[in-house]
PDB file of N, CA and C in Angstrom:
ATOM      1  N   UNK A   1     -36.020  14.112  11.875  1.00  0.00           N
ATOM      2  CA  UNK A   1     -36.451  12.929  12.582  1.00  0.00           C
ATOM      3  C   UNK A   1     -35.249  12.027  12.937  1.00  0.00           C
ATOM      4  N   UNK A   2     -34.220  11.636  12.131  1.00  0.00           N
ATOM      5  CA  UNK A   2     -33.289  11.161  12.309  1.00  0.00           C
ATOM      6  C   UNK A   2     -32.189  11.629  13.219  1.00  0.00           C
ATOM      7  N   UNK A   3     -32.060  12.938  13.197  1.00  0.00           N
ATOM      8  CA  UNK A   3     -31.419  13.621  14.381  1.00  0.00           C
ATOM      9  C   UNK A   3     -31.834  13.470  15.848  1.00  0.00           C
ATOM     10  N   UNK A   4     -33.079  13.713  15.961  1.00  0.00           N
ATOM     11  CA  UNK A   4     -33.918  13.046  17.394  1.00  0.00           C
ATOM     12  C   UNK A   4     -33.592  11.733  17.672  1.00  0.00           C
ATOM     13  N   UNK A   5     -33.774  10.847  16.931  1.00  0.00           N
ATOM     14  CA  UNK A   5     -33.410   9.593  17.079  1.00  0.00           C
ATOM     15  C   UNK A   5     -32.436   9.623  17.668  1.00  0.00           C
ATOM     16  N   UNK A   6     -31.280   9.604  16.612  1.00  0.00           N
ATOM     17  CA  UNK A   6     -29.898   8.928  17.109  1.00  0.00           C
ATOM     18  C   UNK A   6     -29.814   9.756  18.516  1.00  0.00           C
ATOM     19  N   UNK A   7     -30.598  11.134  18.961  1.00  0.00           N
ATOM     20  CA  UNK A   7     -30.114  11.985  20.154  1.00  0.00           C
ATOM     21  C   UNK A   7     -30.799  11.215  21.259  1.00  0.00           C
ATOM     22  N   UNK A   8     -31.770  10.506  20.847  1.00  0.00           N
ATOM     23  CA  UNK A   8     -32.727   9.700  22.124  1.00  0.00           C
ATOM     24  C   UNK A   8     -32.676   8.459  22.284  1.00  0.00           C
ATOM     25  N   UNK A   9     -31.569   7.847  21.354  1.00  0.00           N
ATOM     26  CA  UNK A   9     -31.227   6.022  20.870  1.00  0.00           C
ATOM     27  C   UNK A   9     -32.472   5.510  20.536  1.00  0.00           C
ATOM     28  N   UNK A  10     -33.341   6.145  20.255  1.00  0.00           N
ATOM     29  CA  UNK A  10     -34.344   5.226  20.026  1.00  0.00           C
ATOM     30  C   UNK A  10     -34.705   4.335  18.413  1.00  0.00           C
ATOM     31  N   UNK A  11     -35.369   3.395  18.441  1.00  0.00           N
ATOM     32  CA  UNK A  11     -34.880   2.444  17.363  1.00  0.00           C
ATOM     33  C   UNK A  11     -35.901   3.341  16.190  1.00  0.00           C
ATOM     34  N   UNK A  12     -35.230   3.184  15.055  1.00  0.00           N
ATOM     35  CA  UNK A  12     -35.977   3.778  13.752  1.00  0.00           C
ATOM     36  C   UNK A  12     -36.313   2.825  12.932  1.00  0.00           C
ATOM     37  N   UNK A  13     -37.799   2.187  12.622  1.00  0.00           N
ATOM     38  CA  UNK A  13     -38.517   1.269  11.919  1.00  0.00           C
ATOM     39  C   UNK A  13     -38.541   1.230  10.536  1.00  0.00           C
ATOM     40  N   UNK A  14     -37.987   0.534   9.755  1.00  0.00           N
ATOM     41  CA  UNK A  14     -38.354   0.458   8.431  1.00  0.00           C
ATOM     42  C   UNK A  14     -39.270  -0.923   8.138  1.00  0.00           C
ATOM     43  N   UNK A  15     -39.801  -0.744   6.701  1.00  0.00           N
ATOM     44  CA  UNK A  15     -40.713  -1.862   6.179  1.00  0.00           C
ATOM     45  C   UNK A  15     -39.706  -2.284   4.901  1.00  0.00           C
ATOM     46  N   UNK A  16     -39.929  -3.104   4.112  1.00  0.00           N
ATOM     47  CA  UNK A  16     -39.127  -3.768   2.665  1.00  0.00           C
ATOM     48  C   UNK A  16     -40.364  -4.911   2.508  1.00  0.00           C
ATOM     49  N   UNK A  17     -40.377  -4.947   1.020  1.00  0.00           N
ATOM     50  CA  UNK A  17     -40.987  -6.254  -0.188  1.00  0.00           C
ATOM     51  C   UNK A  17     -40.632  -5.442  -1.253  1.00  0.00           C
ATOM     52  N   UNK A  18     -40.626  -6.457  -1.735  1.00  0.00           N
ATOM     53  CA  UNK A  18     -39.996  -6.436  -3.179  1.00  0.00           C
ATOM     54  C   UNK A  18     -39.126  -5.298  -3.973  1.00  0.00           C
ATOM     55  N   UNK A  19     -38.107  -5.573  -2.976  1.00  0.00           N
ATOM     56  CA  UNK A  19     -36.776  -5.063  -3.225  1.00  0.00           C
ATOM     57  C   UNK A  19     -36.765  -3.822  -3.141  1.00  0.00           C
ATOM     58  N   UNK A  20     -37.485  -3.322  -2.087  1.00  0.00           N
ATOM     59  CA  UNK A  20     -37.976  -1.821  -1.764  1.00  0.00           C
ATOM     60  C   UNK A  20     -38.144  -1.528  -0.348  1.00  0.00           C
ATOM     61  N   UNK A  21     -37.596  -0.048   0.485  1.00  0.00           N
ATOM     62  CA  UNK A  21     -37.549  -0.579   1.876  1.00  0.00           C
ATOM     63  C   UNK A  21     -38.270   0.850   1.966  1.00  0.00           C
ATOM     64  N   UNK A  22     -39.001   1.222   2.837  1.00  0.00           N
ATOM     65  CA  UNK A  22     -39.545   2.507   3.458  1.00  0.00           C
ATOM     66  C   UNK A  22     -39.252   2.819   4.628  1.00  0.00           C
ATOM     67  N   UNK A  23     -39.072   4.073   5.466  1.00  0.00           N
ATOM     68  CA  UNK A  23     -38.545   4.567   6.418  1.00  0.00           C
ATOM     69  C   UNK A  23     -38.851   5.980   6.527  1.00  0.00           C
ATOM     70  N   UNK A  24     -38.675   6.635   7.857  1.00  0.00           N
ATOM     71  CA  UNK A  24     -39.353   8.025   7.704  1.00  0.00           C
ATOM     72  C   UNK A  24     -38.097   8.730   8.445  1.00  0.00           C
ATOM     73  N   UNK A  25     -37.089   7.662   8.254  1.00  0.00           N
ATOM     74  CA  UNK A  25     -35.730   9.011   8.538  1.00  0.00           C
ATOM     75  C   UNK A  25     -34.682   9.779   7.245  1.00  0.00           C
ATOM     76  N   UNK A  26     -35.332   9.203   6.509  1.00  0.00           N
ATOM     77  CA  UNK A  26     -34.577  10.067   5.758  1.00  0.00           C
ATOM     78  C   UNK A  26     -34.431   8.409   4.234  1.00  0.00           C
ATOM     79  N   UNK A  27     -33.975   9.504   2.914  1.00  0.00           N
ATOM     80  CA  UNK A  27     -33.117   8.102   2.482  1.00  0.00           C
ATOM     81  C   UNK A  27     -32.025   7.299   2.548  1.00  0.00           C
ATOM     82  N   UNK A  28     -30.853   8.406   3.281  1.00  0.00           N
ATOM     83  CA  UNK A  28     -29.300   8.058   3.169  1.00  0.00           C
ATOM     84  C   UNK A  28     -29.873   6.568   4.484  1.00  0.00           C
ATOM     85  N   UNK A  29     -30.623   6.904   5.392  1.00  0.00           N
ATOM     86  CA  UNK A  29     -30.980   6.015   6.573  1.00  0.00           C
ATOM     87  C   UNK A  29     -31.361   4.859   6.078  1.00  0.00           C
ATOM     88  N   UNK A  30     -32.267   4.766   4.772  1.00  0.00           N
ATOM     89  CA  UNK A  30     -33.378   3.657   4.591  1.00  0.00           C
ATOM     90  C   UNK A  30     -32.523   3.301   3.921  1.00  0.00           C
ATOM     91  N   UNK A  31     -31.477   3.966   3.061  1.00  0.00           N
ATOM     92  CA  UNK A  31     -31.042   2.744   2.434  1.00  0.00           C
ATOM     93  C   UNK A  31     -29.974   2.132   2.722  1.00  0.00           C
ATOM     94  N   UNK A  32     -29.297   2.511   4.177  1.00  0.00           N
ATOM     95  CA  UNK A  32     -28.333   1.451   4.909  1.00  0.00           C
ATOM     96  C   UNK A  32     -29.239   0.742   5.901  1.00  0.00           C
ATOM     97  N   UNK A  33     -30.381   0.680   6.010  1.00  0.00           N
ATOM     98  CA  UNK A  33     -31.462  -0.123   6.368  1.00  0.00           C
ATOM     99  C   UNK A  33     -31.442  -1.601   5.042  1.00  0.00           C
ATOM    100  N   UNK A  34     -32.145  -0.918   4.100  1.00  0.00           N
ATOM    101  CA  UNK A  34     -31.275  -2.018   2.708  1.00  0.00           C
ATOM    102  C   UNK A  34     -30.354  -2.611   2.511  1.00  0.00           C
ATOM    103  N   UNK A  35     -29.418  -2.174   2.789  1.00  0.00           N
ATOM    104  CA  UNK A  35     -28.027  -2.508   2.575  1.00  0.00           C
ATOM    105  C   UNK A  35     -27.891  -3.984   3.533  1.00  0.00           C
ATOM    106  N   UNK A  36     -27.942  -3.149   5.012  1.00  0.00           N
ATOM    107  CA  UNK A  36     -28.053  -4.119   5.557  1.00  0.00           C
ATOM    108  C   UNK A  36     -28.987  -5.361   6.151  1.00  0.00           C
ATOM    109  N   UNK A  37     -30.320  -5.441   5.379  1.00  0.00           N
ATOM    110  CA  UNK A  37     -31.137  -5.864   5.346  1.00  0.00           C
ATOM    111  C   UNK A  37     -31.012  -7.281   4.548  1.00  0.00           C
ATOM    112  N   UNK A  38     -29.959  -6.774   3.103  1.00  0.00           N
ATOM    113  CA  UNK A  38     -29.903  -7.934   2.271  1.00  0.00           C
ATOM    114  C   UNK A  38     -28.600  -8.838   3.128  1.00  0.00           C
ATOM    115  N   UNK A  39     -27.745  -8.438   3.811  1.00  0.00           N
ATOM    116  CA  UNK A  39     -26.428  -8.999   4.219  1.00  0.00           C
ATOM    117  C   UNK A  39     -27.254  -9.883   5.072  1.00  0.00           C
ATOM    118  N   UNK A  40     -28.092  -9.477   6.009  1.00  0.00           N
ATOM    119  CA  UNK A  40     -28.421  -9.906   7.329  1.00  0.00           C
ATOM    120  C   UNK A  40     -29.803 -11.301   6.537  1.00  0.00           C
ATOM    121  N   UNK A  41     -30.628 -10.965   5.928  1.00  0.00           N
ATOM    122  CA  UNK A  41     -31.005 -12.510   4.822  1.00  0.00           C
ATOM    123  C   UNK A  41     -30.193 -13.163   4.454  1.00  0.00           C
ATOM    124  N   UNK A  42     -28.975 -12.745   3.887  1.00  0.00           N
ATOM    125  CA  UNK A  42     -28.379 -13.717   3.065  1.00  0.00           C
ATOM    126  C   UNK A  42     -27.529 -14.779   4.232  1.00  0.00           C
ATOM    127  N   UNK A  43     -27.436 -13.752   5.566  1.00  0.00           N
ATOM    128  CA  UNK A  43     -26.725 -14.707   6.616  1.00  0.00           C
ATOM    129  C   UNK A  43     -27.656 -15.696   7.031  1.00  0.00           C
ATOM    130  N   UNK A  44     -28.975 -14.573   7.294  1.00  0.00           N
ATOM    131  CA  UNK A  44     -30.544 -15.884   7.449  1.00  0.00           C
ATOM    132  C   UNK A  44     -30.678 -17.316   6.729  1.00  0.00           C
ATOM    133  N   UNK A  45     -30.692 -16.814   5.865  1.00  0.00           N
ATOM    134  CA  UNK A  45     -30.960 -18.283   4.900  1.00  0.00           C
ATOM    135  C   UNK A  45     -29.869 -19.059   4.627  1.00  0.00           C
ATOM    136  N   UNK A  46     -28.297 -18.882   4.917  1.00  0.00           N
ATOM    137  CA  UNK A  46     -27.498 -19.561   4.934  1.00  0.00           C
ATOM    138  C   UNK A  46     -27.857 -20.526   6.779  1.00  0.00           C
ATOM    139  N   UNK A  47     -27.664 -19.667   6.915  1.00  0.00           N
ATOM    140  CA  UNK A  47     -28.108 -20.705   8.376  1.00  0.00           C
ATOM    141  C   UNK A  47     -29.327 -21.742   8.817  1.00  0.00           C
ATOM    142  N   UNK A  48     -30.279 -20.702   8.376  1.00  0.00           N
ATOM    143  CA  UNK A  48     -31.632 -21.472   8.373  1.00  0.00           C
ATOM    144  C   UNK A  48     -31.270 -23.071   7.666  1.00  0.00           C
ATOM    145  N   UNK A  49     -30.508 -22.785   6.170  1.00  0.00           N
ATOM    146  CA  UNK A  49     -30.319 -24.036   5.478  1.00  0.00           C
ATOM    147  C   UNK A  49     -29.638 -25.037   5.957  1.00  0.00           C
ATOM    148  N   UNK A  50     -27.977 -24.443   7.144  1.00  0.00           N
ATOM    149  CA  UNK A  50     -27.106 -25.167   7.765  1.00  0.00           C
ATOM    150  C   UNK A  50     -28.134 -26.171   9.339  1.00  0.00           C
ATOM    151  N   UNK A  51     -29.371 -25.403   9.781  1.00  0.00           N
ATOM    152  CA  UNK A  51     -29.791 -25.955  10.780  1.00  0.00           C
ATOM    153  C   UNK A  51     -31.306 -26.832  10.224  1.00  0.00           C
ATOM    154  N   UNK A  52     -31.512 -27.123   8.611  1.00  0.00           N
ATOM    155  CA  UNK A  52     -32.183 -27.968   7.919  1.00  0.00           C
ATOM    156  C   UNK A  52     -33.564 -27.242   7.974  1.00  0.00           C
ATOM    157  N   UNK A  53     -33.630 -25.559   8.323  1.00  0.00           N
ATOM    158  CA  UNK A  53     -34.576 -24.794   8.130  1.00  0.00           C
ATOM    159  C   UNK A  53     -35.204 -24.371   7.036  1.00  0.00           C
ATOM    160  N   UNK A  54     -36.420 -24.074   6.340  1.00  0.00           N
ATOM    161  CA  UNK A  54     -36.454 -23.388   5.532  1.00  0.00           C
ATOM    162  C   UNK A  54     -35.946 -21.627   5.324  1.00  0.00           C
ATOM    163  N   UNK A  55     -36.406 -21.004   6.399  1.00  0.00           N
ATOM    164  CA  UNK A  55     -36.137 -19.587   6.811  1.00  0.00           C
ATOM    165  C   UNK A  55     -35.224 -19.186   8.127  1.00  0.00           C
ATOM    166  N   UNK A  56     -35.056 -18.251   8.645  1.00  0.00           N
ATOM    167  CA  UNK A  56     -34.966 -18.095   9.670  1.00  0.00           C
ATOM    168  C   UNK A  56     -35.977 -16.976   9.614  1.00  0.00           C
ATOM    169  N   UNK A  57     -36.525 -16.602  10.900  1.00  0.00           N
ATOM    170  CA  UNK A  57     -37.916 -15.445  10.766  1.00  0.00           C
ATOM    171  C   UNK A  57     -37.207 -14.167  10.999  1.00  0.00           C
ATOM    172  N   UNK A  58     -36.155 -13.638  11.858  1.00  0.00           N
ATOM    173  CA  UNK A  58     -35.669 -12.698  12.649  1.00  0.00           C
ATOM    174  C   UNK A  58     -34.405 -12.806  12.770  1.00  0.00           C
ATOM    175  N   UNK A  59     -33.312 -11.514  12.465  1.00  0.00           N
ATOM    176  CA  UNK A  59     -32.122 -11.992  12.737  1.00  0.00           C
ATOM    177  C   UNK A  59     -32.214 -10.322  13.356  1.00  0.00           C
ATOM    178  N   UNK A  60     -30.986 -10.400  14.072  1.00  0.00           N
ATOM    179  CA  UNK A  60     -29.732  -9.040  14.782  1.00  0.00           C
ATOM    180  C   UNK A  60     -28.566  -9.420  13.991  1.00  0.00           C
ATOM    181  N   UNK A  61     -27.589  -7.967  14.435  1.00  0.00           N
ATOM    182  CA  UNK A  61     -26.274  -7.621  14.233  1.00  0.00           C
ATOM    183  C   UNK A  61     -26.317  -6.557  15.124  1.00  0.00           C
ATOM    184  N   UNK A  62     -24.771  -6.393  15.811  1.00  0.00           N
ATOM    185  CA  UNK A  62     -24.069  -5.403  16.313  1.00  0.00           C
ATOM    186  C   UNK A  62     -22.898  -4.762  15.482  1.00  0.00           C
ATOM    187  N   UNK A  63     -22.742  -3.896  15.399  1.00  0.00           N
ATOM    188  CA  UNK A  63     -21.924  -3.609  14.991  1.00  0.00           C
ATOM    189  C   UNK A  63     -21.370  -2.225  15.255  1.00  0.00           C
ATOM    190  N   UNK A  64     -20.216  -1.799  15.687  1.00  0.00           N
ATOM    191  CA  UNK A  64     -19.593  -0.292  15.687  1.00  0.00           C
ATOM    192  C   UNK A  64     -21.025   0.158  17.052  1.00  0.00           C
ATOM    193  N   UNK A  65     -21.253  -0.087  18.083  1.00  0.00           N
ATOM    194  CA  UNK A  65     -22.382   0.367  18.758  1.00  0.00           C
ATOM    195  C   UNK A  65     -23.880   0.495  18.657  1.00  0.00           C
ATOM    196  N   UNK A  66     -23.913  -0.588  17.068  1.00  0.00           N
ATOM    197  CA  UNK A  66     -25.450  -0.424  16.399  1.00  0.00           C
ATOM    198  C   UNK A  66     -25.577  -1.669  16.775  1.00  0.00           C
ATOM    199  N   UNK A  67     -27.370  -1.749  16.944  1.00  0.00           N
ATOM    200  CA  UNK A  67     -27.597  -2.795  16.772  1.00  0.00           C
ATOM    201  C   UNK A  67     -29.441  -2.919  15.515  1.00  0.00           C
ATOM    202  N   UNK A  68     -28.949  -3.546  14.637  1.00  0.00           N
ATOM    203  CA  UNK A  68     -30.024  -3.705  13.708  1.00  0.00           C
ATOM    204  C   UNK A  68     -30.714  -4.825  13.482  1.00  0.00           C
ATOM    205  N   UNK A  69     -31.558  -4.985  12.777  1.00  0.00           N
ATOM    206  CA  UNK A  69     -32.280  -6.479  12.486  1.00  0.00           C
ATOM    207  C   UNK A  69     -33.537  -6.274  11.770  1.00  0.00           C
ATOM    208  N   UNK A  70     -33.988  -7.432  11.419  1.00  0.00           N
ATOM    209  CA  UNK A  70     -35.236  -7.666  10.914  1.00  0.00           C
ATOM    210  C   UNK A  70     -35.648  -8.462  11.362  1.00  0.00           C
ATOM    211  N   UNK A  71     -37.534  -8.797  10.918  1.00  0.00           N
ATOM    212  CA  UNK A  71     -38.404  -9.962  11.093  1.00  0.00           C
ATOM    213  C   UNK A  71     -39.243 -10.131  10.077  1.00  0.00           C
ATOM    214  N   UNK A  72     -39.654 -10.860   9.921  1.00  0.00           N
ATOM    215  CA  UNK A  72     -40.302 -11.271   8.451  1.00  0.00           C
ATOM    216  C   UNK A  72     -41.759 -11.034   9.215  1.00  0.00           C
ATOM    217  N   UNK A  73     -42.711 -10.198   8.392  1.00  0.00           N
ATOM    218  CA  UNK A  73     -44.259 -10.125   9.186  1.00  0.00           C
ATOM    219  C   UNK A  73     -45.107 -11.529   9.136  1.00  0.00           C
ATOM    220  N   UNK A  74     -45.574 -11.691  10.020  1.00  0.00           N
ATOM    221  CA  UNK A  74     -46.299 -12.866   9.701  1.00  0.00           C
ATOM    222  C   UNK A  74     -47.796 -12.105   9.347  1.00  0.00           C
ATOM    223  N   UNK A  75     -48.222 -11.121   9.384  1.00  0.00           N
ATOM    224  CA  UNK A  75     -49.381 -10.993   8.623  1.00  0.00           C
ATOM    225  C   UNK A  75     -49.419 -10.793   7.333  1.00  0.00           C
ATOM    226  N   UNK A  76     -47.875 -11.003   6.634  1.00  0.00           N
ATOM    227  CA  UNK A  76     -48.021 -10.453   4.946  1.00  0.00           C
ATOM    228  C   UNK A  76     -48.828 -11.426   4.510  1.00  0.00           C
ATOM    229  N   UNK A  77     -48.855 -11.410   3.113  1.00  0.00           N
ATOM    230  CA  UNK A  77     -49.108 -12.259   2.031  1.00  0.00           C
ATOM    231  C   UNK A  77     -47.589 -13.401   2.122  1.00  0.00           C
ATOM    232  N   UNK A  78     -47.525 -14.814   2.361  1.00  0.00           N
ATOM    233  CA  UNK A  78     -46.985 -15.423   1.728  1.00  0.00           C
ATOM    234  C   UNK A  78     -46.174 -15.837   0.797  1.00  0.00           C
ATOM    235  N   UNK A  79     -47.079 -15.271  -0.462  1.00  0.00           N
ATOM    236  CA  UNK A  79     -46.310 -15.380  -1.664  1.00  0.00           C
ATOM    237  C   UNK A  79     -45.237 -13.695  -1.670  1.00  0.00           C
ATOM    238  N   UNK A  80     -45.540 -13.049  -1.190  1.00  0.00           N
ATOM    239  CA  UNK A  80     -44.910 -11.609  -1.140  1.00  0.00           C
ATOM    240  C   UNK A  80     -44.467 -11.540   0.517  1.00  0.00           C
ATOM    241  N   UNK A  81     -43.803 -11.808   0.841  1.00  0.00           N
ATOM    242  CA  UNK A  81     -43.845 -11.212   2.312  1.00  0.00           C
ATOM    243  C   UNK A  81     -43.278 -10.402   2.787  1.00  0.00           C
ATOM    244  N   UNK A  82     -43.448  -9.561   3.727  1.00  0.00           N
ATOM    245  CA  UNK A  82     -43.174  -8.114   4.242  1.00  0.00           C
ATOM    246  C   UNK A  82     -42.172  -8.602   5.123  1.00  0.00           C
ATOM    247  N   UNK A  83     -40.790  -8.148   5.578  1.00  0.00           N
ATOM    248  CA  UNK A  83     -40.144  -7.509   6.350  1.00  0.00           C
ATOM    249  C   UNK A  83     -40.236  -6.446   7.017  1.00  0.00           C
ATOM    250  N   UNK A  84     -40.102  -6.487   8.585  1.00  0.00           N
ATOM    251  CA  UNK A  84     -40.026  -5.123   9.574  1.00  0.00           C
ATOM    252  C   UNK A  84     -38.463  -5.281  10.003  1.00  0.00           C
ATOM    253  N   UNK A  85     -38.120  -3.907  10.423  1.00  0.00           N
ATOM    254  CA  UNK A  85     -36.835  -3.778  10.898  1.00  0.00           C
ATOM    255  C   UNK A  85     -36.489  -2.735  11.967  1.00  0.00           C
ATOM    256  N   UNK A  86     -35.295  -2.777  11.785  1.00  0.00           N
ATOM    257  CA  UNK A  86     -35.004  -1.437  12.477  1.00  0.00           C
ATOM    258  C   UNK A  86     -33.129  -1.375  12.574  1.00  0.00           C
ATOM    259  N   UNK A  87     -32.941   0.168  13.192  1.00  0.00           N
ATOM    260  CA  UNK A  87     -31.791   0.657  13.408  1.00  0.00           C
ATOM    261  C   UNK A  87     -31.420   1.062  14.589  1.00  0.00           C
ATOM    262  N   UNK A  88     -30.840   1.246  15.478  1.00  0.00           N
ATOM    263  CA  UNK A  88     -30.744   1.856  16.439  1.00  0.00           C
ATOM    264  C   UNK A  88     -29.351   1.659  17.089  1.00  0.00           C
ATOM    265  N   UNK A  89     -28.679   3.183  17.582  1.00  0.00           N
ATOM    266  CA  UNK A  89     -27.055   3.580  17.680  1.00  0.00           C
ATOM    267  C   UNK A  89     -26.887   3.434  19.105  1.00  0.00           C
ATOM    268  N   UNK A  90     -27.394   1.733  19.815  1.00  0.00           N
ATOM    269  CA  UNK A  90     -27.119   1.458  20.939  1.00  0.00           C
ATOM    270  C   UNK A  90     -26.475  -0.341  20.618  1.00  0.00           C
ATOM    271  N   UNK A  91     -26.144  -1.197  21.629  1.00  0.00           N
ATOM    272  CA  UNK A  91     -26.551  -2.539  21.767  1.00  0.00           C
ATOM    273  C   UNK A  91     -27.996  -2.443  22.286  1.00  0.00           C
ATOM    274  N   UNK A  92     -28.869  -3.592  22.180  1.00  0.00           N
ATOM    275  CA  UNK A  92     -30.109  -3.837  22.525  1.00  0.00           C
ATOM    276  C   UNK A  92     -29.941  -5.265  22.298  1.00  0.00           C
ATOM    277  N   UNK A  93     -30.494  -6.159  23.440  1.00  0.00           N
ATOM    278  CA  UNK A  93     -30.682  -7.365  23.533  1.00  0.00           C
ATOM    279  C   UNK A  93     -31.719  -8.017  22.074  1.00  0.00           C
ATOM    280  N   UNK A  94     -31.193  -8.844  21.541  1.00  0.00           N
ATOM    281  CA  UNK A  94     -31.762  -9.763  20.624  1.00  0.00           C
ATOM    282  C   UNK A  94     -33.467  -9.569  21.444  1.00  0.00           C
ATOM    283  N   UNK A  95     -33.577 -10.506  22.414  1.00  0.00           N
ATOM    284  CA  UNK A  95     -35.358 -10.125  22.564  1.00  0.00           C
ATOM    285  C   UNK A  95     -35.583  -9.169  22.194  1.00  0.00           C
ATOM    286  N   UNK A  96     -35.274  -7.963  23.156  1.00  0.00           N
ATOM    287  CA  UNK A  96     -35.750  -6.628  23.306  1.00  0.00           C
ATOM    288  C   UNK A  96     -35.861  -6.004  21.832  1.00  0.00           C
ATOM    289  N   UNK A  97     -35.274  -6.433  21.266  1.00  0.00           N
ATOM    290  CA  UNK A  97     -35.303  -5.487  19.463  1.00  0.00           C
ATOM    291  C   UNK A  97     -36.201  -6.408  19.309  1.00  0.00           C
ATOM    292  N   UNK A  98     -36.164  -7.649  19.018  1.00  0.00           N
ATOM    293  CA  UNK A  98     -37.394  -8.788  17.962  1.00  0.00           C
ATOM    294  C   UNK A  98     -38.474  -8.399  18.730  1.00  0.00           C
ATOM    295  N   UNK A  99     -38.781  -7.802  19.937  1.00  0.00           N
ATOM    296  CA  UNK A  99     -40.034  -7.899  20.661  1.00  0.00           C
ATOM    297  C   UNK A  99     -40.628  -6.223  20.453  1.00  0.00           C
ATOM    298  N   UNK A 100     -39.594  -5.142  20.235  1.00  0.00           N
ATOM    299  CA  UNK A 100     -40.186  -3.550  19.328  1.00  0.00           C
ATOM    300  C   UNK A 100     -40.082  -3.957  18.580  1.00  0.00           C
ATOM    301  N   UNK A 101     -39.690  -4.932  17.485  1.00  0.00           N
ATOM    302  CA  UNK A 101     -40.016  -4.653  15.944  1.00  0.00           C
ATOM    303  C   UNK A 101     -41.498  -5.589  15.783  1.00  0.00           C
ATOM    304  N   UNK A 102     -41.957  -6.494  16.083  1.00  0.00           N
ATOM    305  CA  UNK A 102     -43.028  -7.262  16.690  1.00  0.00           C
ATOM    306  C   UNK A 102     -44.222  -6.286  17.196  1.00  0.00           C
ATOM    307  N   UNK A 103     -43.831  -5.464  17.773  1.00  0.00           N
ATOM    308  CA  UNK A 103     -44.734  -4.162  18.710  1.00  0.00           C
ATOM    309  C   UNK A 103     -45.037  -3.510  17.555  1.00  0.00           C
ATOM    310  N   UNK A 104     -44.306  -3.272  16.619  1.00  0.00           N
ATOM    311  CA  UNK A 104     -43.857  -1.922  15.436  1.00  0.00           C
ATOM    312  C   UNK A 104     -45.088  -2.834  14.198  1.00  0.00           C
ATOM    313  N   UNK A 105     -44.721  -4.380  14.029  1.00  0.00           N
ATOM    314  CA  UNK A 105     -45.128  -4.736  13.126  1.00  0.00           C
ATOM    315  C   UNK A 105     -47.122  -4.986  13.534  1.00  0.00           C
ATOM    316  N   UNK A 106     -47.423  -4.846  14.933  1.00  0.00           N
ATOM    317  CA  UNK A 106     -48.810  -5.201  15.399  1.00  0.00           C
ATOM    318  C   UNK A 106     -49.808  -3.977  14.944  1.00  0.00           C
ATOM    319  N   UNK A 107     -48.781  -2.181  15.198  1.00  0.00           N
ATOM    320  CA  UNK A 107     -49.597  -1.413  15.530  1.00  0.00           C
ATOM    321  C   UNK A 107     -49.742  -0.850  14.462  1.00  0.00           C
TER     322      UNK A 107
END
């Protein structure tokens, strides 16, 4: 599955709560999904705090020709809340990713 992907750029979806991430490309995949999942919060909530936010909902990164991110689900539970994400071995516009992972998190 992961081979198709990266051969078709298309973005690969993971889920995470509680310190646990799922993905159907593989593990070496899900867990640089993790990896960079916690970097990309910890940049969230530093900022969110610098712009007098509680959260931020959604962040990107580019990097090396990737572009990744998350969004926090708004249908979780609250007290637990779900993260959606993704990976994908292109740039992709900030909308365009928050608006498939949004698509990813509806269906």
């Amino acid at each position: 599955m992961l081979t198709e992907a990266l051969e078709q750029q298309s973005l690969r979806f993971f889920r995470a709560s509680r310190g646990a991430a799922k993905g159907k490309t593989g593990p070496e995949d899900t867990a640089r999904f993790a990896e960079n999942l916690m970097i990309l919060q910890e940049c969230a909530i530093l900022l969110g705090e610098k712009l007098g936010m509680h959260a931020v909902a959604s962040a990107t990164c580019y990097e090396n020709g990737e572009t990744m991110g998350f969004c926090f689900d708004q249908n979780s539970n609250p007290q637990n809340p779900e993260v959606a994400g993704g990976i994908v071995n292109r740039r992709m516009p900030f909308r365009e990713f928050v608006g498939s992972v949004r698509e990813y998190i509806n269906s």
